[in-house]
PDB file of N, CA and C in Angstrom:
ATOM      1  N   UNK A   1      87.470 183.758 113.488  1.00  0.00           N
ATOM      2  CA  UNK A   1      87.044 182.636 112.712  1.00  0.00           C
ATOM      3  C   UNK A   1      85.945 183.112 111.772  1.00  0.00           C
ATOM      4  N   UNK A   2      86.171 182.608 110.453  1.00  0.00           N
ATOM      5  CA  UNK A   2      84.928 182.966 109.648  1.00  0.00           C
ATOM      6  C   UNK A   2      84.520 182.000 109.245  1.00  0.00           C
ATOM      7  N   UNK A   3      82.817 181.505 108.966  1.00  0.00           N
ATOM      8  CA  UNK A   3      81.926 180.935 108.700  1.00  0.00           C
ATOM      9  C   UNK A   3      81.090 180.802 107.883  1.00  0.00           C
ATOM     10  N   UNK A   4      80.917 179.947 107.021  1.00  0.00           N
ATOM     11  CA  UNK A   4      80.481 180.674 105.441  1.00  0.00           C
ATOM     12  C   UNK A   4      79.681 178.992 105.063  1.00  0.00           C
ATOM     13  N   UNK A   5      78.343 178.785 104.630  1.00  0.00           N
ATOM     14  CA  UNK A   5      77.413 178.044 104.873  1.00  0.00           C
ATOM     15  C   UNK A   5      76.981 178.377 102.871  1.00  0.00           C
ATOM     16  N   UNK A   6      77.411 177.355 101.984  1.00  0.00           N
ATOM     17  CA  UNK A   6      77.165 177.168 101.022  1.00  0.00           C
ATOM     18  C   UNK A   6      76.061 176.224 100.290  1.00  0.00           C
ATOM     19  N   UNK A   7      74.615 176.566 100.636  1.00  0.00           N
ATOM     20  CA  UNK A   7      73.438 175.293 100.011  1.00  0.00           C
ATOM     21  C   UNK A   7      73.592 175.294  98.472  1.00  0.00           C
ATOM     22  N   UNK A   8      74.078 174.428  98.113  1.00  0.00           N
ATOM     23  CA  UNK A   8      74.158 174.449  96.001  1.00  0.00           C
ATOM     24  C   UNK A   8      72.335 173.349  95.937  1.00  0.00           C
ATOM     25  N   UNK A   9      71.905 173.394  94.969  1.00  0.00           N
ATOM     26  CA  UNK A   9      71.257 172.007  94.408  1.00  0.00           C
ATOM     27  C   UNK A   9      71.731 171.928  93.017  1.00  0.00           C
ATOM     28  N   UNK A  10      72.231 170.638  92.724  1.00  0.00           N
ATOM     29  CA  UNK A  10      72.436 170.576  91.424  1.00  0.00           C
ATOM     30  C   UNK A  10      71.956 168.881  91.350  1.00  0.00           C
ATOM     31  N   UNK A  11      71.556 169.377  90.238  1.00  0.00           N
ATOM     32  CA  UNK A  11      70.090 168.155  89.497  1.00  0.00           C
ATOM     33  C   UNK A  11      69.550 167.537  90.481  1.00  0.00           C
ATOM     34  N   UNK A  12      69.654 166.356  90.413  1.00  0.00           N
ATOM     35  CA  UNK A  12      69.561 165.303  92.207  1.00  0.00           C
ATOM     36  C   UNK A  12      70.406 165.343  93.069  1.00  0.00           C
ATOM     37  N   UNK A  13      71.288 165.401  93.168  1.00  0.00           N
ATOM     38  CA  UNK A  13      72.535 165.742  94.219  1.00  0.00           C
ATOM     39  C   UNK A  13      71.889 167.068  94.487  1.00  0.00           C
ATOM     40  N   UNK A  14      72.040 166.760  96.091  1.00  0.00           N
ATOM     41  CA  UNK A  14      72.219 167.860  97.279  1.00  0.00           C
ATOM     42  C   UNK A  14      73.379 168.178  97.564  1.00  0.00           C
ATOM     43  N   UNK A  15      73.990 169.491  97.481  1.00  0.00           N
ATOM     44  CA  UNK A  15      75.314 170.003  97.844  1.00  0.00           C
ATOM     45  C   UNK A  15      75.480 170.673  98.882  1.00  0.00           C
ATOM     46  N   UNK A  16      75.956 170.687  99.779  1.00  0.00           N
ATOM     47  CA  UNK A  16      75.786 171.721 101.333  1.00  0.00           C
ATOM     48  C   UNK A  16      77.367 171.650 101.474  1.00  0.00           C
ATOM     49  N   UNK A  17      78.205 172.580 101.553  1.00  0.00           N
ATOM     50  CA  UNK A  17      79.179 173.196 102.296  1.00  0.00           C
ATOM     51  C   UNK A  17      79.448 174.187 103.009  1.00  0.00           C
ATOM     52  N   UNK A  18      80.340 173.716 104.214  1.00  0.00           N
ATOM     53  CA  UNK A  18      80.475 175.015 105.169  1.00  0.00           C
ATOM     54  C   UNK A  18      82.246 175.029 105.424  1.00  0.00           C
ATOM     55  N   UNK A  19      82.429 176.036 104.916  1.00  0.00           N
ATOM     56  CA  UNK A  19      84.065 176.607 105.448  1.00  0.00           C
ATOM     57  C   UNK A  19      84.632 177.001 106.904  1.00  0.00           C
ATOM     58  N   UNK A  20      85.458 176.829 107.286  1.00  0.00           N
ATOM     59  CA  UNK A  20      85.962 177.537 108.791  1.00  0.00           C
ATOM     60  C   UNK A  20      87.149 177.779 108.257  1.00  0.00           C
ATOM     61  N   UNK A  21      87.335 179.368 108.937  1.00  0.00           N
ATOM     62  CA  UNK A  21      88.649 179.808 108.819  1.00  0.00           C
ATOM     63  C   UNK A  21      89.268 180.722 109.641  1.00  0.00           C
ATOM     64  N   UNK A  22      90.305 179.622 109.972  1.00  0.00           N
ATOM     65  CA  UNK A  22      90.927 180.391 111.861  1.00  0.00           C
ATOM     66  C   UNK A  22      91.685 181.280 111.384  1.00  0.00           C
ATOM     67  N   UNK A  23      92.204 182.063 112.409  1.00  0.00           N
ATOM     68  CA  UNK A  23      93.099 182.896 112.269  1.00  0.00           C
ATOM     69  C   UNK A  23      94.306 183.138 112.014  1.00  0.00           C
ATOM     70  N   UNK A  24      94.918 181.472 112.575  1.00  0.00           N
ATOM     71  CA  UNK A  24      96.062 180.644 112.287  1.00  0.00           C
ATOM     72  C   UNK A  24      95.969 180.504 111.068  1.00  0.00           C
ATOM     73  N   UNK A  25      94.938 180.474 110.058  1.00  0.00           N
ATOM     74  CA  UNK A  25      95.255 180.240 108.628  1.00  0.00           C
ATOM     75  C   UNK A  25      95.004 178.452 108.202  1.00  0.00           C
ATOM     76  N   UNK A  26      94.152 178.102 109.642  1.00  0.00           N
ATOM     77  CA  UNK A  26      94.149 176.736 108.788  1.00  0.00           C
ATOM     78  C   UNK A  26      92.220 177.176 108.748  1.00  0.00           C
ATOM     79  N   UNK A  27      92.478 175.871 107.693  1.00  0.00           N
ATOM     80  CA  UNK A  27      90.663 176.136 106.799  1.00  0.00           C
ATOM     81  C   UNK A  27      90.502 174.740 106.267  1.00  0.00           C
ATOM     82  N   UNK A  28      89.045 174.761 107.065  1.00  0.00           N
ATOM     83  CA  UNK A  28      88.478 173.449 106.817  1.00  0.00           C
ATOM     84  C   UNK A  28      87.161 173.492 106.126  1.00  0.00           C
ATOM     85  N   UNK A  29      86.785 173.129 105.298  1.00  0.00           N
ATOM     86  CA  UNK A  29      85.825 172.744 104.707  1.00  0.00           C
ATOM     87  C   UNK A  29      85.243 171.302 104.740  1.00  0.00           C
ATOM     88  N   UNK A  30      83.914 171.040 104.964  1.00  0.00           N
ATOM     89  CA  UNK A  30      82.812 170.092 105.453  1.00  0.00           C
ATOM     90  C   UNK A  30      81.946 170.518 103.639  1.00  0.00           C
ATOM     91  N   UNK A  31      82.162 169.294 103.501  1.00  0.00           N
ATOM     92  CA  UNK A  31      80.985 169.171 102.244  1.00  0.00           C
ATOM     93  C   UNK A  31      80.027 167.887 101.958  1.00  0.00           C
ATOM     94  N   UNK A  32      79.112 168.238 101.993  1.00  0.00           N
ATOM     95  CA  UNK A  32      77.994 166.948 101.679  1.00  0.00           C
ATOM     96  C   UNK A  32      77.501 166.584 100.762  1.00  0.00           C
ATOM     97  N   UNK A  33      77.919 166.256  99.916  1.00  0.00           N
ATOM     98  CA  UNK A  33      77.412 165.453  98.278  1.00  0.00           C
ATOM     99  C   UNK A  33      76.286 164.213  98.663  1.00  0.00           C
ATOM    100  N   UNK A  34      75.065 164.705  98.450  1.00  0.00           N
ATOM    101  CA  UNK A  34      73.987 163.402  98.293  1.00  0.00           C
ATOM    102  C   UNK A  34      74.112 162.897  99.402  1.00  0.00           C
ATOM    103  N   UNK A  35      74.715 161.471  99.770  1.00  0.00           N
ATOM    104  CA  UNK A  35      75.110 161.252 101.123  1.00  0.00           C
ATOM    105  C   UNK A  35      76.374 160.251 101.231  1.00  0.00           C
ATOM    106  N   UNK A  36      77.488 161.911 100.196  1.00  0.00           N
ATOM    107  CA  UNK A  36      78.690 161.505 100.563  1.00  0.00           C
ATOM    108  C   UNK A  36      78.877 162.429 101.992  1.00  0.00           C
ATOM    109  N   UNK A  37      79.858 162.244 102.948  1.00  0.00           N
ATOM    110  CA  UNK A  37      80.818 163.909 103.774  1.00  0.00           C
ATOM    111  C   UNK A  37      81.842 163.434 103.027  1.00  0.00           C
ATOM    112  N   UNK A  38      82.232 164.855 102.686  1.00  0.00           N
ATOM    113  CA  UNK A  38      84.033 165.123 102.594  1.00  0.00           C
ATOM    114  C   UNK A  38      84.353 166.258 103.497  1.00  0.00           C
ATOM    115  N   UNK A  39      85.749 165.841 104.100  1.00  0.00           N
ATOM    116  CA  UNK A  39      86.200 166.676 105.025  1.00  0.00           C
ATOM    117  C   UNK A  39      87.618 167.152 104.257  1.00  0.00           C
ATOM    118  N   UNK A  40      87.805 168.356 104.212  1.00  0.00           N
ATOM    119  CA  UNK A  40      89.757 168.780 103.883  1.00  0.00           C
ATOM    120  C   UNK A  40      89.770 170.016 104.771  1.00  0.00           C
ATOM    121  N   UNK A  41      91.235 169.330 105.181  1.00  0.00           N
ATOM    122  CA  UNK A  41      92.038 169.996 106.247  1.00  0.00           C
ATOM    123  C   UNK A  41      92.691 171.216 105.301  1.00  0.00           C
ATOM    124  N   UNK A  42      93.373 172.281 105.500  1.00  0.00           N
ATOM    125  CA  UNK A  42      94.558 172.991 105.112  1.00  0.00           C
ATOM    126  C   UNK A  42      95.042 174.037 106.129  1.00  0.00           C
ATOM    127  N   UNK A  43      96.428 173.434 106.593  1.00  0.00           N
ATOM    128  CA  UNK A  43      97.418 174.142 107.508  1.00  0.00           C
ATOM    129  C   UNK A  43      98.133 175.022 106.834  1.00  0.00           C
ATOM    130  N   UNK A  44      98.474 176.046 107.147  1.00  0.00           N
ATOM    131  CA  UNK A  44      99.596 176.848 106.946  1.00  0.00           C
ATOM    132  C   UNK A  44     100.769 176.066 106.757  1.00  0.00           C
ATOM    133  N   UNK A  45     102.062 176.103 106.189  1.00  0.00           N
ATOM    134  CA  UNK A  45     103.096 175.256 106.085  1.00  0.00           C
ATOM    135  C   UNK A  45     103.799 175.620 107.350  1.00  0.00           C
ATOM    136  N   UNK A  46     103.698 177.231 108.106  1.00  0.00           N
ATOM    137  CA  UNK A  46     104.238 177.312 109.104  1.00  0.00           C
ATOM    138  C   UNK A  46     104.147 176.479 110.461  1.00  0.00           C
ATOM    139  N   UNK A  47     102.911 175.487 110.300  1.00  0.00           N
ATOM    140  CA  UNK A  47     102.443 174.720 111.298  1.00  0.00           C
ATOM    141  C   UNK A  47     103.163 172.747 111.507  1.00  0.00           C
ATOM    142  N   UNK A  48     103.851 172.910 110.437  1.00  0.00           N
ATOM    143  CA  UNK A  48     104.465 171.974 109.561  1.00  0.00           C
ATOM    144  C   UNK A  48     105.447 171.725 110.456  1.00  0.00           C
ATOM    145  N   UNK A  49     105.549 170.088 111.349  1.00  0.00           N
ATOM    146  CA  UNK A  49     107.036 169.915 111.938  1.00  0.00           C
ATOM    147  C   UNK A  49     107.023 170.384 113.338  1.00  0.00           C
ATOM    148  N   UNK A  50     105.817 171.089 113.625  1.00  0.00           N
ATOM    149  CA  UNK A  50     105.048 171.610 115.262  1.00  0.00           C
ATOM    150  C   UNK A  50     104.576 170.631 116.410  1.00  0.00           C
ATOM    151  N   UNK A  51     104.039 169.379 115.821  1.00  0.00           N
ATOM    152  CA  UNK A  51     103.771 168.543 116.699  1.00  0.00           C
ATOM    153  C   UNK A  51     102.330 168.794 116.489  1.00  0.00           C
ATOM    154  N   UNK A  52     102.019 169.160 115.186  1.00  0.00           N
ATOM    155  CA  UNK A  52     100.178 168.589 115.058  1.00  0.00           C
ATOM    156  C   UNK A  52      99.741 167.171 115.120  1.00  0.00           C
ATOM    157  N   UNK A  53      99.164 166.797 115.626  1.00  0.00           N
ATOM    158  CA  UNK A  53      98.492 165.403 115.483  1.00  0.00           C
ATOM    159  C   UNK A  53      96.975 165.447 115.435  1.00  0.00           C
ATOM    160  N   UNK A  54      96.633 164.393 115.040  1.00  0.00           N
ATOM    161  CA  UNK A  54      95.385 163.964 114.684  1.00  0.00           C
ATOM    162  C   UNK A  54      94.789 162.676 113.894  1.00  0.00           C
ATOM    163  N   UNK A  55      93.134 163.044 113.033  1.00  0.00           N
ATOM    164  CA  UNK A  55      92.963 161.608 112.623  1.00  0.00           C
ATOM    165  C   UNK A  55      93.366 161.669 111.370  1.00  0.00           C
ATOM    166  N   UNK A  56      94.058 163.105 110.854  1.00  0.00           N
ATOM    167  CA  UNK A  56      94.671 163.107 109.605  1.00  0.00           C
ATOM    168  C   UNK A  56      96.515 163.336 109.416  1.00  0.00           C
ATOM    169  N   UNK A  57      96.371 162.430 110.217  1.00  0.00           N
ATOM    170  CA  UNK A  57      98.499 162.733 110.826  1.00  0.00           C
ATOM    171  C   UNK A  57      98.626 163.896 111.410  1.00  0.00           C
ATOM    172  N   UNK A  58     100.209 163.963 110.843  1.00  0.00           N
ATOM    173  CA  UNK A  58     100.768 164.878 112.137  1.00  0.00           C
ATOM    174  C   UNK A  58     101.385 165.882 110.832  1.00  0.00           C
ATOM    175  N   UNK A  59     101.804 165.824 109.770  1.00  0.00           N
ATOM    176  CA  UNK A  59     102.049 167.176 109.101  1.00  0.00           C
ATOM    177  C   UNK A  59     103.504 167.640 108.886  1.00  0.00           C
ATOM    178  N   UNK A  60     104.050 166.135 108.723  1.00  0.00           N
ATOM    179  CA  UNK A  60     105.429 166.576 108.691  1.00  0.00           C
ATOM    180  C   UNK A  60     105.939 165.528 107.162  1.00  0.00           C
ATOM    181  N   UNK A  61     104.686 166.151 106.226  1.00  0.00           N
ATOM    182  CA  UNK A  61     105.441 165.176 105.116  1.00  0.00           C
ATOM    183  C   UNK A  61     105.731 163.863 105.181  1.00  0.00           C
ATOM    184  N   UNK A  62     105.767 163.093 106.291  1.00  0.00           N
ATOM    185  CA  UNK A  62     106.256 161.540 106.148  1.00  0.00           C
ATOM    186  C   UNK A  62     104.484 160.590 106.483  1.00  0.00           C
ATOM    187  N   UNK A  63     104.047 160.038 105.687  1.00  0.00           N
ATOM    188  CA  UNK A  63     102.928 159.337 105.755  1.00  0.00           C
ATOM    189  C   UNK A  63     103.130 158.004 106.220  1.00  0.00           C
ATOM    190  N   UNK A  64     104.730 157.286 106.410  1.00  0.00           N
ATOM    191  CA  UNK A  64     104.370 156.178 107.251  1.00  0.00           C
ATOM    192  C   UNK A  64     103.988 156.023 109.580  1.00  0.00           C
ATOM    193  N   UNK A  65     104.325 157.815 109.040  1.00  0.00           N
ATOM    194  CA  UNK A  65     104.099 157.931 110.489  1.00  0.00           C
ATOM    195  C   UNK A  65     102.865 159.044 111.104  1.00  0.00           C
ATOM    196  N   UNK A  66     101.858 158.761 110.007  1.00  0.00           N
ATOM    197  CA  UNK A  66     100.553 159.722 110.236  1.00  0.00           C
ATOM    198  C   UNK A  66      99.485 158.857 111.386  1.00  0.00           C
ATOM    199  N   UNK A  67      99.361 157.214 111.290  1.00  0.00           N
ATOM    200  CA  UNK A  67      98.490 156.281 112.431  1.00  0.00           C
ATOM    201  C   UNK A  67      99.119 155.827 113.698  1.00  0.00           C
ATOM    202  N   UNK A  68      99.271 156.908 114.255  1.00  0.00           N
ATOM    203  CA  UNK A  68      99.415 156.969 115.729  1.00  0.00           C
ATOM    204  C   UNK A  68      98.054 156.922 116.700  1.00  0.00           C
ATOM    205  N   UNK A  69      97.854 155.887 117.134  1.00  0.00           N
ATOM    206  CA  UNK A  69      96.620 156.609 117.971  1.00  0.00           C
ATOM    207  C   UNK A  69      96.908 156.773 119.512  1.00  0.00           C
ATOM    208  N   UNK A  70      96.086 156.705 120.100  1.00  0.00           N
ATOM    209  CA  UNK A  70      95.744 157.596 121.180  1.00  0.00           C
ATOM    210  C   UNK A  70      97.245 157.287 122.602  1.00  0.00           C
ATOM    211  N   UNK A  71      96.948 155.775 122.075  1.00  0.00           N
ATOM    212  CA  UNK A  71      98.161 155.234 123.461  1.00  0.00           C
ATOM    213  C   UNK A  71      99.878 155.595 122.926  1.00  0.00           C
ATOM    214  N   UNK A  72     100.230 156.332 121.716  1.00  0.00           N
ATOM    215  CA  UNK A  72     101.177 156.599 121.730  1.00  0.00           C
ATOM    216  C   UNK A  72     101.819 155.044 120.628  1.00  0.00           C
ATOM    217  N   UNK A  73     100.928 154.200 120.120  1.00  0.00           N
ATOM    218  CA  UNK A  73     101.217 153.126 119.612  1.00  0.00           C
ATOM    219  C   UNK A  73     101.273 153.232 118.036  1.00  0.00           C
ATOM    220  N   UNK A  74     102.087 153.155 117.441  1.00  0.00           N
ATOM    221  CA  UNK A  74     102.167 153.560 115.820  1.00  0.00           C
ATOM    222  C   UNK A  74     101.802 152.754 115.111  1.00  0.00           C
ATOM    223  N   UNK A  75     100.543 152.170 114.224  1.00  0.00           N
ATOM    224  CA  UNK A  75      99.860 151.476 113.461  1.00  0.00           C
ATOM    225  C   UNK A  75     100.443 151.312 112.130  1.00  0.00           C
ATOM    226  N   UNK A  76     101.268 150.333 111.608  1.00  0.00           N
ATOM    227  CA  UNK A  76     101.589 150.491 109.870  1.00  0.00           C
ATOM    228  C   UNK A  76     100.445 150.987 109.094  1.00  0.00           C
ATOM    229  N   UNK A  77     101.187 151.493 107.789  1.00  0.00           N
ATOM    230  CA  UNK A  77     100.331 152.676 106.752  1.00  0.00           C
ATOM    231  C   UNK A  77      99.767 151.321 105.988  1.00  0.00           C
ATOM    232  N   UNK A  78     100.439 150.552 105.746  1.00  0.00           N
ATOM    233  CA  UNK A  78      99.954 149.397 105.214  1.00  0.00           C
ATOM    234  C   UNK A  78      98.842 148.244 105.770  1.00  0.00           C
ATOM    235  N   UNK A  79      98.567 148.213 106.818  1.00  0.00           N
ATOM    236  CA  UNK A  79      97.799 147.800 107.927  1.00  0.00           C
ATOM    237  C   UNK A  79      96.171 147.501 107.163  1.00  0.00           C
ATOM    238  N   UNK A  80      95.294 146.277 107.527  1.00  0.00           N
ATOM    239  CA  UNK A  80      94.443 146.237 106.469  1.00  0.00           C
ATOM    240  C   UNK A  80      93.385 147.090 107.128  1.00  0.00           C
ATOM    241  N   UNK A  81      92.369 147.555 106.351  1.00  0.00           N
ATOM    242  CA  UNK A  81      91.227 148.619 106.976  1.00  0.00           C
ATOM    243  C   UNK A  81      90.521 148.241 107.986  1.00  0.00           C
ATOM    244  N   UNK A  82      90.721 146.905 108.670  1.00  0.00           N
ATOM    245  CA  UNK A  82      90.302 146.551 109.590  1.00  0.00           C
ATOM    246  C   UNK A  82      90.874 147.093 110.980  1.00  0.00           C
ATOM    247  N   UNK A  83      92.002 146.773 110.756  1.00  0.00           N
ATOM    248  CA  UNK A  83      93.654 146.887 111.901  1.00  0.00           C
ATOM    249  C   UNK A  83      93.570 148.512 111.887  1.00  0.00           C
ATOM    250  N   UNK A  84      93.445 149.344 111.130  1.00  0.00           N
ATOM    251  CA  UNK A  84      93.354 150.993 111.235  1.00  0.00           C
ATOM    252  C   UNK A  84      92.133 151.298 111.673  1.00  0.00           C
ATOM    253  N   UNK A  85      90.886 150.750 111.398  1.00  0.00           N
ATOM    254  CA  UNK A  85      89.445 150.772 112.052  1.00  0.00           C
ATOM    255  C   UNK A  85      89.713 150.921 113.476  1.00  0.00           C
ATOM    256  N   UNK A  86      90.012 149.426 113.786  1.00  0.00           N
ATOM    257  CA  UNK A  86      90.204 148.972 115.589  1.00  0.00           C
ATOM    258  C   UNK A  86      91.475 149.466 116.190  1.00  0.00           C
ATOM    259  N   UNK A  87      92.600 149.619 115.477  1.00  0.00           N
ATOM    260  CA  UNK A  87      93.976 149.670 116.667  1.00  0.00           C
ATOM    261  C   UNK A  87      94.234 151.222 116.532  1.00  0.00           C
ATOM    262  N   UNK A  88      93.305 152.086 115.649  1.00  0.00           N
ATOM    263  CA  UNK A  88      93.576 153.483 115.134  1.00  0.00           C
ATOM    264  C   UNK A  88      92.545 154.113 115.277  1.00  0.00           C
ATOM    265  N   UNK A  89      91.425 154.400 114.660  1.00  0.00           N
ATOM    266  CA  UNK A  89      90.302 154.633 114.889  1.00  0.00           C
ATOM    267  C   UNK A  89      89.498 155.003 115.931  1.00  0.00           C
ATOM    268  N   UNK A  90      89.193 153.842 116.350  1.00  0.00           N
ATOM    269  CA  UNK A  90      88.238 153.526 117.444  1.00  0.00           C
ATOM    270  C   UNK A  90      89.431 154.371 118.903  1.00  0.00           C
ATOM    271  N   UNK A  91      90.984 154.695 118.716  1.00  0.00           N
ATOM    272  CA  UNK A  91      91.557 155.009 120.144  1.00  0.00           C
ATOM    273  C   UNK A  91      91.414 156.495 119.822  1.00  0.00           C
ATOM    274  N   UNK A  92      91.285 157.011 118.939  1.00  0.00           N
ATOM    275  CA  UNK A  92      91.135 158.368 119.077  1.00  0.00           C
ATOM    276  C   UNK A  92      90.182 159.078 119.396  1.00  0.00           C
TER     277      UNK A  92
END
């Protein structure tokens, strides 16, 4: 795994990013804008169709079936931000 810790300042915005990068080839980057987080995932395509899951789907190209949470219960993509908060969210 490599680890790589990026402090930027630019004007008023505070910039802080940190990379991870497995061996598997997936790489995540954590970035902090002011007091935004952004998080991005990137899998290998070989990982694609494996049975990844998570709070960012599962990685098989189809996005009405990425809000699965924890009990195995599939949440519509359309669902209001409330209903993905509580029936998605909060089970993972």
């Amino acid at each position: 795994m490599q680890l790589s810790a990026l402090p930027h300042h630019d004007h008023s915005w505070r910039f802080y990013a940190v990379n991870v990068i497995c061996v598997i080839g997936a790489n995540v980057v954590v970035t902090l804008r002011g007091y935004q987080l952004d998080i991005a995932v990137q899998l290998p395509d070989q990982l694609k169709n494996t049975g990844v899951r998570g709070l960012m789907g599962n990685f098989n190209d189809n996005a009405t079936d990425d809000l699965i949470n924890s009990d195995g219960v599939m949440i519509d993509a359309n669902s209001t931000e409330e209903r993905i908060h509580y029936d998605f969210g909060e089970t993972c």
